[in-house]
C-alpha atoms as a PDB file:
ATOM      1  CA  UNK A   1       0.000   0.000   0.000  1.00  0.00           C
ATOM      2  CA  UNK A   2       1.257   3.215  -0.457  1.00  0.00           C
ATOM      3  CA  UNK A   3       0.914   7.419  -2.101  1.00  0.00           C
ATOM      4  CA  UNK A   4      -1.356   8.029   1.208  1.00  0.00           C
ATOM      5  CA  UNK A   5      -4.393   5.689  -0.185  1.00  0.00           C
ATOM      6  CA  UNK A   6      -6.389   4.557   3.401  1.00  0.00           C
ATOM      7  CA  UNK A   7      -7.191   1.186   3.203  1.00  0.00           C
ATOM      8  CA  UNK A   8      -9.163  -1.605   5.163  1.00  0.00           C
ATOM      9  CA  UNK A   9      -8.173  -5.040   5.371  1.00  0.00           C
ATOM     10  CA  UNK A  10     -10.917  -7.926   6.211  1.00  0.00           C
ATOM     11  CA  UNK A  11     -10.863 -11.753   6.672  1.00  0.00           C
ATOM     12  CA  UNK A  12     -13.528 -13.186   4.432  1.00  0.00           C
ATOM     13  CA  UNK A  13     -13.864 -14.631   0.562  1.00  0.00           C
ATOM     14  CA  UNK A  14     -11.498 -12.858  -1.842  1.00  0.00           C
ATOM     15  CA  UNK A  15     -12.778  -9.084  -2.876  1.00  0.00           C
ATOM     16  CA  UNK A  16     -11.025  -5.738  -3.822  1.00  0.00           C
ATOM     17  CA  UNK A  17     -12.786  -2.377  -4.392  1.00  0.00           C
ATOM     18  CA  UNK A  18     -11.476   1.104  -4.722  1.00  0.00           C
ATOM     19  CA  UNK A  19     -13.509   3.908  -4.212  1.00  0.00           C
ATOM     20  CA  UNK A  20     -12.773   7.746  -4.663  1.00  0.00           C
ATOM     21  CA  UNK A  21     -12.954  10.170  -7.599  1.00  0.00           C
ATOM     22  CA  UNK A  22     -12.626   8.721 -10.869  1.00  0.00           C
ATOM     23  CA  UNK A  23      -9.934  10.674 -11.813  1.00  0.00           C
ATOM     24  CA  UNK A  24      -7.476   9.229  -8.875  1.00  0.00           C
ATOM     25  CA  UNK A  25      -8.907   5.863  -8.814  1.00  0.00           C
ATOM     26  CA  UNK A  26      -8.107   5.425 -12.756  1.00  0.00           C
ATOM     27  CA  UNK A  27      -4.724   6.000 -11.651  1.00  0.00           C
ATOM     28  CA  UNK A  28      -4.293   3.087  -9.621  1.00  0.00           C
ATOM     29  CA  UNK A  29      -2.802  -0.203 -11.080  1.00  0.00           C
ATOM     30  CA  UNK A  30      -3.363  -3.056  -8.899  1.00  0.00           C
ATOM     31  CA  UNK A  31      -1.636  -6.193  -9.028  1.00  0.00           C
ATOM     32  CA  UNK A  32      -0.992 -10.217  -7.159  1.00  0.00           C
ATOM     33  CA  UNK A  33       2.679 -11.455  -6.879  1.00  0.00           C
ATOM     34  CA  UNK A  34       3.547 -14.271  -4.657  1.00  0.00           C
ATOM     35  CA  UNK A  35       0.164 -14.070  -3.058  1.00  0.00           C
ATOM     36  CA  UNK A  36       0.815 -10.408  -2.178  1.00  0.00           C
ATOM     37  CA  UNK A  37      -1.699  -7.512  -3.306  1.00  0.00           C
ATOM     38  CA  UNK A  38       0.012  -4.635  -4.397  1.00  0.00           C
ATOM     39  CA  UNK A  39      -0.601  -0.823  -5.292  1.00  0.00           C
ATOM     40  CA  UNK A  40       0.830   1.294  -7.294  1.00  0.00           C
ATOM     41  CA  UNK A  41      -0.074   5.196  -9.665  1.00  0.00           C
ATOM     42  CA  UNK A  42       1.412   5.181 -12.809  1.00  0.00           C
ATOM     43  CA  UNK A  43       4.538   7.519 -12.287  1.00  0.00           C
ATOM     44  CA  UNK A  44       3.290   9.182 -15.184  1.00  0.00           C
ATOM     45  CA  UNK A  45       0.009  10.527 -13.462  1.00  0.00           C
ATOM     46  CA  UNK A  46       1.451  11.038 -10.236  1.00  0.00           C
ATOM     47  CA  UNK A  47       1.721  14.300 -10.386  1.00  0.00           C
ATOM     48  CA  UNK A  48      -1.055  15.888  -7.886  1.00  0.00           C
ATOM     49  CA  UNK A  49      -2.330  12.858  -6.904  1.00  0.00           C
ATOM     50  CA  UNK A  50      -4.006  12.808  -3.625  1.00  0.00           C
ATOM     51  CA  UNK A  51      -4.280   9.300  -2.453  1.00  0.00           C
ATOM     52  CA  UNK A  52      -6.358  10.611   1.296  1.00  0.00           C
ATOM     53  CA  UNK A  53      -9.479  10.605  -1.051  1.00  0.00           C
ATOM     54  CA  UNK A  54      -8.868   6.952  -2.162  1.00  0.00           C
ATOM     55  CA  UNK A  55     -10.480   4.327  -0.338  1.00  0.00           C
ATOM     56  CA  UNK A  56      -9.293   0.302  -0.686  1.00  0.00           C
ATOM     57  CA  UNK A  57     -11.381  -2.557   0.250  1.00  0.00           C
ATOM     58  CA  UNK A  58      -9.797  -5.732   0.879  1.00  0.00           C
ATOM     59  CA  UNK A  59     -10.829  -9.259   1.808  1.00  0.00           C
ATOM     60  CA  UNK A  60      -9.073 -12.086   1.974  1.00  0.00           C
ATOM     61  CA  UNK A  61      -9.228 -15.950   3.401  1.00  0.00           C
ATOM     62  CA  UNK A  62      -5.348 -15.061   4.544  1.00  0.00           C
ATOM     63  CA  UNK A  63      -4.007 -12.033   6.280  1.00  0.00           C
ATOM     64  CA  UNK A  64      -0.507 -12.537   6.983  1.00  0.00           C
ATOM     65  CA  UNK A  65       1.536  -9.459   6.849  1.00  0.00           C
ATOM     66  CA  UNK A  66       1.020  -5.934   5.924  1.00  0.00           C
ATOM     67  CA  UNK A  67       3.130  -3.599   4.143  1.00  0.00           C
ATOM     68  CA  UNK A  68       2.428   0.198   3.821  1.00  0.00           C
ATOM     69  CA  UNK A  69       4.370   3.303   2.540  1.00  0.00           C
ATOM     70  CA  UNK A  70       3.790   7.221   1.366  1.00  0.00           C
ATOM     71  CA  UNK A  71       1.374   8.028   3.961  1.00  0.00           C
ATOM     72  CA  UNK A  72      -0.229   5.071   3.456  1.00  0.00           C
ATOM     73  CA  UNK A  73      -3.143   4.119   6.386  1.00  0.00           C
ATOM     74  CA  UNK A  74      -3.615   0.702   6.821  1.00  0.00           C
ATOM     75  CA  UNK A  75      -6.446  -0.827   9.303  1.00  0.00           C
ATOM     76  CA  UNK A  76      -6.503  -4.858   9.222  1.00  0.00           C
ATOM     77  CA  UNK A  77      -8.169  -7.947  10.810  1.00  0.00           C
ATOM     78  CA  UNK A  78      -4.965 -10.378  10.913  1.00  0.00           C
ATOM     79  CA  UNK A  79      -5.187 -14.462  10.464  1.00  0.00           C
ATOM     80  CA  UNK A  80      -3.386 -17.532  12.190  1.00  0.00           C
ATOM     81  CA  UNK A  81      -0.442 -18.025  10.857  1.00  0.00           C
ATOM     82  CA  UNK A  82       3.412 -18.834  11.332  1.00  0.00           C
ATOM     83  CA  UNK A  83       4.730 -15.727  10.701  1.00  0.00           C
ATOM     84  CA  UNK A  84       3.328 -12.104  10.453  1.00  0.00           C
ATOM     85  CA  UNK A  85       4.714  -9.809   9.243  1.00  0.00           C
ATOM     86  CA  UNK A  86       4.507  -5.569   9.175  1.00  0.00           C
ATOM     87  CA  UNK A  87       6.565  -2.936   7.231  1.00  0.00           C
ATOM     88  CA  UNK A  88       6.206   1.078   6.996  1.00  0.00           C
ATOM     89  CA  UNK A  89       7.613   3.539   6.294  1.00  0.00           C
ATOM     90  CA  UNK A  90       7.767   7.402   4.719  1.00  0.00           C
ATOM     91  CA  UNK A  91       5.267   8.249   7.588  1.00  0.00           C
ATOM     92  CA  UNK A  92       2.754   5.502   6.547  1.00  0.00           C
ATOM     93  CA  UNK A  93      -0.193   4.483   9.643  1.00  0.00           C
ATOM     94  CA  UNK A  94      -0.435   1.063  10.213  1.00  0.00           C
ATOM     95  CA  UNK A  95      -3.344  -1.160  12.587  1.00  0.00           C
ATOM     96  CA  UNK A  96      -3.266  -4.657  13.012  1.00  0.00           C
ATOM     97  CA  UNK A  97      -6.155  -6.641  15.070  1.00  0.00           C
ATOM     98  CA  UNK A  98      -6.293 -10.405  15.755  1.00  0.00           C
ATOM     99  CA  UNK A  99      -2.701 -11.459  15.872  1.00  0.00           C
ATOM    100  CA  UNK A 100      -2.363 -15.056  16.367  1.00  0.00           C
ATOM    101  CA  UNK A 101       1.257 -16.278  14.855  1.00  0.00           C
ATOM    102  CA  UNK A 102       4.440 -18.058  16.890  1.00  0.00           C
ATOM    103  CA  UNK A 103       6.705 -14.808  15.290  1.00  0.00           C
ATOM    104  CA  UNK A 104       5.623 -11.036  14.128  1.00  0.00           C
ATOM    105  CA  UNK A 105       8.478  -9.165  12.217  1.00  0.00           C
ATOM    106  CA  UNK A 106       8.191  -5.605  12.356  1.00  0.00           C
ATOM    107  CA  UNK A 107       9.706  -2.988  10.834  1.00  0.00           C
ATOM    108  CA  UNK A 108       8.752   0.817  10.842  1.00  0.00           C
ATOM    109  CA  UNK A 109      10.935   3.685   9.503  1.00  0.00           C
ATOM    110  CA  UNK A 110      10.395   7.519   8.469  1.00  0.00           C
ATOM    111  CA  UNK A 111       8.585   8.391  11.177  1.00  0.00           C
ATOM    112  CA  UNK A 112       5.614   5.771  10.730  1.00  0.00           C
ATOM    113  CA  UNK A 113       3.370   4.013  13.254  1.00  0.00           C
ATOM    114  CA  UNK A 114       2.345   0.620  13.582  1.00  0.00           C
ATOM    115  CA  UNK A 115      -0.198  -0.702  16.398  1.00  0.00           C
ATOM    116  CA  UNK A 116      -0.666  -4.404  17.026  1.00  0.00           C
ATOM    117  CA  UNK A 117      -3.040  -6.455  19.071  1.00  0.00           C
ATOM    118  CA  UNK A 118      -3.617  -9.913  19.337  1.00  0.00           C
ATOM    119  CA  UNK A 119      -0.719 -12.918  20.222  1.00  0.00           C
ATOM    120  CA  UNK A 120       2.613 -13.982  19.390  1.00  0.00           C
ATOM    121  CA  UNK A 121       5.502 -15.611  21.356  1.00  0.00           C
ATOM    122  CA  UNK A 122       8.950 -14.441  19.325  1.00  0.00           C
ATOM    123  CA  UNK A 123       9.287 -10.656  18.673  1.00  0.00           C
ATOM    124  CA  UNK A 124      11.260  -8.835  16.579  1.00  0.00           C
ATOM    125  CA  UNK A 125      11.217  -5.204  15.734  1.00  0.00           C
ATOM    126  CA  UNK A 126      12.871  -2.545  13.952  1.00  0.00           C
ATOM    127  CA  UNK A 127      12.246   1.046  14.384  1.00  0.00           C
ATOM    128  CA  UNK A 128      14.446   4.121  13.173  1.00  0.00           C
ATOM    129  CA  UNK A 129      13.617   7.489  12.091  1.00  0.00           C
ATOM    130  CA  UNK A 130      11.418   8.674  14.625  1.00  0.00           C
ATOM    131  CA  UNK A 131       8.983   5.887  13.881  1.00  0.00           C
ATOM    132  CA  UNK A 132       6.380   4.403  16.707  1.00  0.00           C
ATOM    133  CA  UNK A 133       5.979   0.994  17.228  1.00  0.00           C
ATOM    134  CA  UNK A 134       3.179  -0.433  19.781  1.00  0.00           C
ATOM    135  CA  UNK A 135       2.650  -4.116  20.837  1.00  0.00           C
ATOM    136  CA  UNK A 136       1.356  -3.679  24.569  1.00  0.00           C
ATOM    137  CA  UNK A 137      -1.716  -5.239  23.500  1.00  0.00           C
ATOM    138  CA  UNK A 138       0.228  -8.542  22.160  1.00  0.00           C
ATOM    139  CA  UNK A 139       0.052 -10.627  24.739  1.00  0.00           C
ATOM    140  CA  UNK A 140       1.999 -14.540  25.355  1.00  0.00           C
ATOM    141  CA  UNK A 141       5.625 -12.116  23.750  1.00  0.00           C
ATOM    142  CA  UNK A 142       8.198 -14.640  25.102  1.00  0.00           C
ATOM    143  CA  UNK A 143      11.278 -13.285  23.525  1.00  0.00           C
ATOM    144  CA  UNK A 144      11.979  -9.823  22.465  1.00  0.00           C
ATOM    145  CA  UNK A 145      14.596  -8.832  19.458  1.00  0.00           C
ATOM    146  CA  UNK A 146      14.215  -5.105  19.701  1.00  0.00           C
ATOM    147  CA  UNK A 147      16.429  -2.466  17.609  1.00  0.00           C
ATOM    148  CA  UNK A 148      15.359   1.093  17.640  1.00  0.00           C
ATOM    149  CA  UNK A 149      17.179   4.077  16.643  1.00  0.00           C
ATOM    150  CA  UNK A 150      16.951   7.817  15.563  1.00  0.00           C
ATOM    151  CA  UNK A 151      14.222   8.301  18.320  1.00  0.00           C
ATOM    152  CA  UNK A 152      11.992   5.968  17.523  1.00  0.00           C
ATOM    153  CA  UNK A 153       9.896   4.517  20.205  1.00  0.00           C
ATOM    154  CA  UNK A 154       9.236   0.978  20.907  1.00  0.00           C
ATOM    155  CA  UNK A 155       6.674  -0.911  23.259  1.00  0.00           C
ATOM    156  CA  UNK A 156       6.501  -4.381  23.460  1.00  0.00           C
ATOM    157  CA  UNK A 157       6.208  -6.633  26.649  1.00  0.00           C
ATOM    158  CA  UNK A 158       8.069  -9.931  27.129  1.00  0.00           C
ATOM    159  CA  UNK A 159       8.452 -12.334  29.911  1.00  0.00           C
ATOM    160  CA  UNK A 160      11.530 -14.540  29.365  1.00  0.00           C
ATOM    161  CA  UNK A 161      14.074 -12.762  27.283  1.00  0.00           C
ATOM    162  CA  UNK A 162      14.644  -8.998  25.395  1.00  0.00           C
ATOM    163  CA  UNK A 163      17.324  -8.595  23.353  1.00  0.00           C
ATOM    164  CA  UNK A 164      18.840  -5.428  21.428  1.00  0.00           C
ATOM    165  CA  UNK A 165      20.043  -1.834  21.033  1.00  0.00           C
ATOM    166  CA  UNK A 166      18.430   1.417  21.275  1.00  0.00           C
ATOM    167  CA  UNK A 167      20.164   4.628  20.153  1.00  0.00           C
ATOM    168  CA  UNK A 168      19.857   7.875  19.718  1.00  0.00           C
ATOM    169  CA  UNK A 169      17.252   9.146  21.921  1.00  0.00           C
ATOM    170  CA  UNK A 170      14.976   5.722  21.303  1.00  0.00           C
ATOM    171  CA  UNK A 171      12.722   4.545  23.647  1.00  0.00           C
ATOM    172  CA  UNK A 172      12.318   0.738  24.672  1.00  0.00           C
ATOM    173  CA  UNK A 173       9.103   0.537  27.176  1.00  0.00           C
ATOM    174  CA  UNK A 174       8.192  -3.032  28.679  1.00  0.00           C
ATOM    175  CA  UNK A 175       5.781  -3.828  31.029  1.00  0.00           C
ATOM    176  CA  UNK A 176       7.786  -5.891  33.341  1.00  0.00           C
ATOM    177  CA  UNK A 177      11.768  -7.262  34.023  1.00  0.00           C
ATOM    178  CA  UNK A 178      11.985 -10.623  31.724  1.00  0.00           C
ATOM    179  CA  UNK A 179      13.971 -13.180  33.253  1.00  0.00           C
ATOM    180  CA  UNK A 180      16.749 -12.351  30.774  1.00  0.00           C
ATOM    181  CA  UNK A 181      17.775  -8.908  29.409  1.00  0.00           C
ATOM    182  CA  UNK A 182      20.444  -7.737  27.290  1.00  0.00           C
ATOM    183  CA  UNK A 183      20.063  -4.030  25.671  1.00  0.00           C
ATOM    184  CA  UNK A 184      22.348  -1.718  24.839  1.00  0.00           C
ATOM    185  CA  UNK A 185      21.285   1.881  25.447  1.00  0.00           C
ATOM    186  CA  UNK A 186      23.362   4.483  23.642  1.00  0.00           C
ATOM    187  CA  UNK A 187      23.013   8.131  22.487  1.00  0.00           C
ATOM    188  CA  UNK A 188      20.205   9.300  25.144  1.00  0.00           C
ATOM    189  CA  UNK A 189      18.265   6.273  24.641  1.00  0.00           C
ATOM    190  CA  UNK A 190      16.548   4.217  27.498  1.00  0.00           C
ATOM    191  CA  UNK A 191      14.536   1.462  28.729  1.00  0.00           C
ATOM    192  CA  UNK A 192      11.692   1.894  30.477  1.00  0.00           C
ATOM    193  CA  UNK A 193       9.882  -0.594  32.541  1.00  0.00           C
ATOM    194  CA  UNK A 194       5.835  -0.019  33.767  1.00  0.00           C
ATOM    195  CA  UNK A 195       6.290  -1.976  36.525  1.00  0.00           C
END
């Protein structure tokens, strides 16, 4: 997803739909690879194009990752699966329900936000550039792989192990001590516990 088009993700048969003006929607070239719905405006025709009045409608048996850029806003039901996994960037808005997977990979750059809910047991994130990433509401986290950088911000909670670095002026915030914990603060940075 990306050029700032909102979007809404569902679980359910197999269904796209765009709506907004004709003249932006026309625009839009929409295409599968590898399973993976993708978005893009003809470079062409991108001049003045205003992707906020676009709305996508998407519904799919599988959910299993999200990817946003440009101002993109994303809002999506997740499914069960192995793996999830979540990139954005250039400032894009990212919201995940239903989480059920053993790992979530996360990634979030330029200043972009990502909120998840639901469960996992392994997580990793990445978050530079000012970016926001919050898993709070992700509960069962076991282990934590956590870099964040450029002050970004990072919330996750884990109970047996958090690994990582956070630099320059990054925030780590955790609910409680794991059992393990090895993070290297640099630059300002720190790591906050709620307990």
């Amino acid at each position: 997803m990306s050029h700032g088009i909102r979007a809404e993700v569902k679980v359910g048969p197999k269904s796209v739909r765009l709506e907004g003006p004709a003249e932006l929607v026309s625009r839009i070239e929409m295409d599968v690879h590898d399973g993976t719905l993708r978005t893009r405006v003809d470079k062409k025709l991108f001049s003045g194009f205003k992707g906020s009045s676009v709305r996508l409608y998407v519904s799919s048996p599988r959910v299993e990752g999200i990817h946003a850029s440009g101002g993109s806003h994303v809002d999506a039901d997740a499914t069960r699966t192995d793996e999830f996994d979540v990139e954005a960037s250039g400032g894009a808005i990212v919201n995940v329900r239903g989480v059920d997977a053993r790992q979530v990979e996360t990634e979030a750059s330029g200043g972009s936000k990502v909120t998840l809910a639901g469960r996992a047991t392994d997580f990793d994130v990445e978050a530079s550039g000012g970016s926001i990433v919050r898993a709070l509401d992700v509960k069962g986290v076991k282990t934590l792989d956590a870099e964040a950088s450029g002050g970004s911000r990072v919330e996750v909670d884990a109970s047996d192990r958090v690994s990582g670095e956070a630099s320059g002026g990054s925030v780590l915030q955790l609910v409680s001590r794991p059992s393990q914990s090895d993070v290297r603060a640099s630059g300002g940075s720190k790591v906050v516990y709620k307990d």
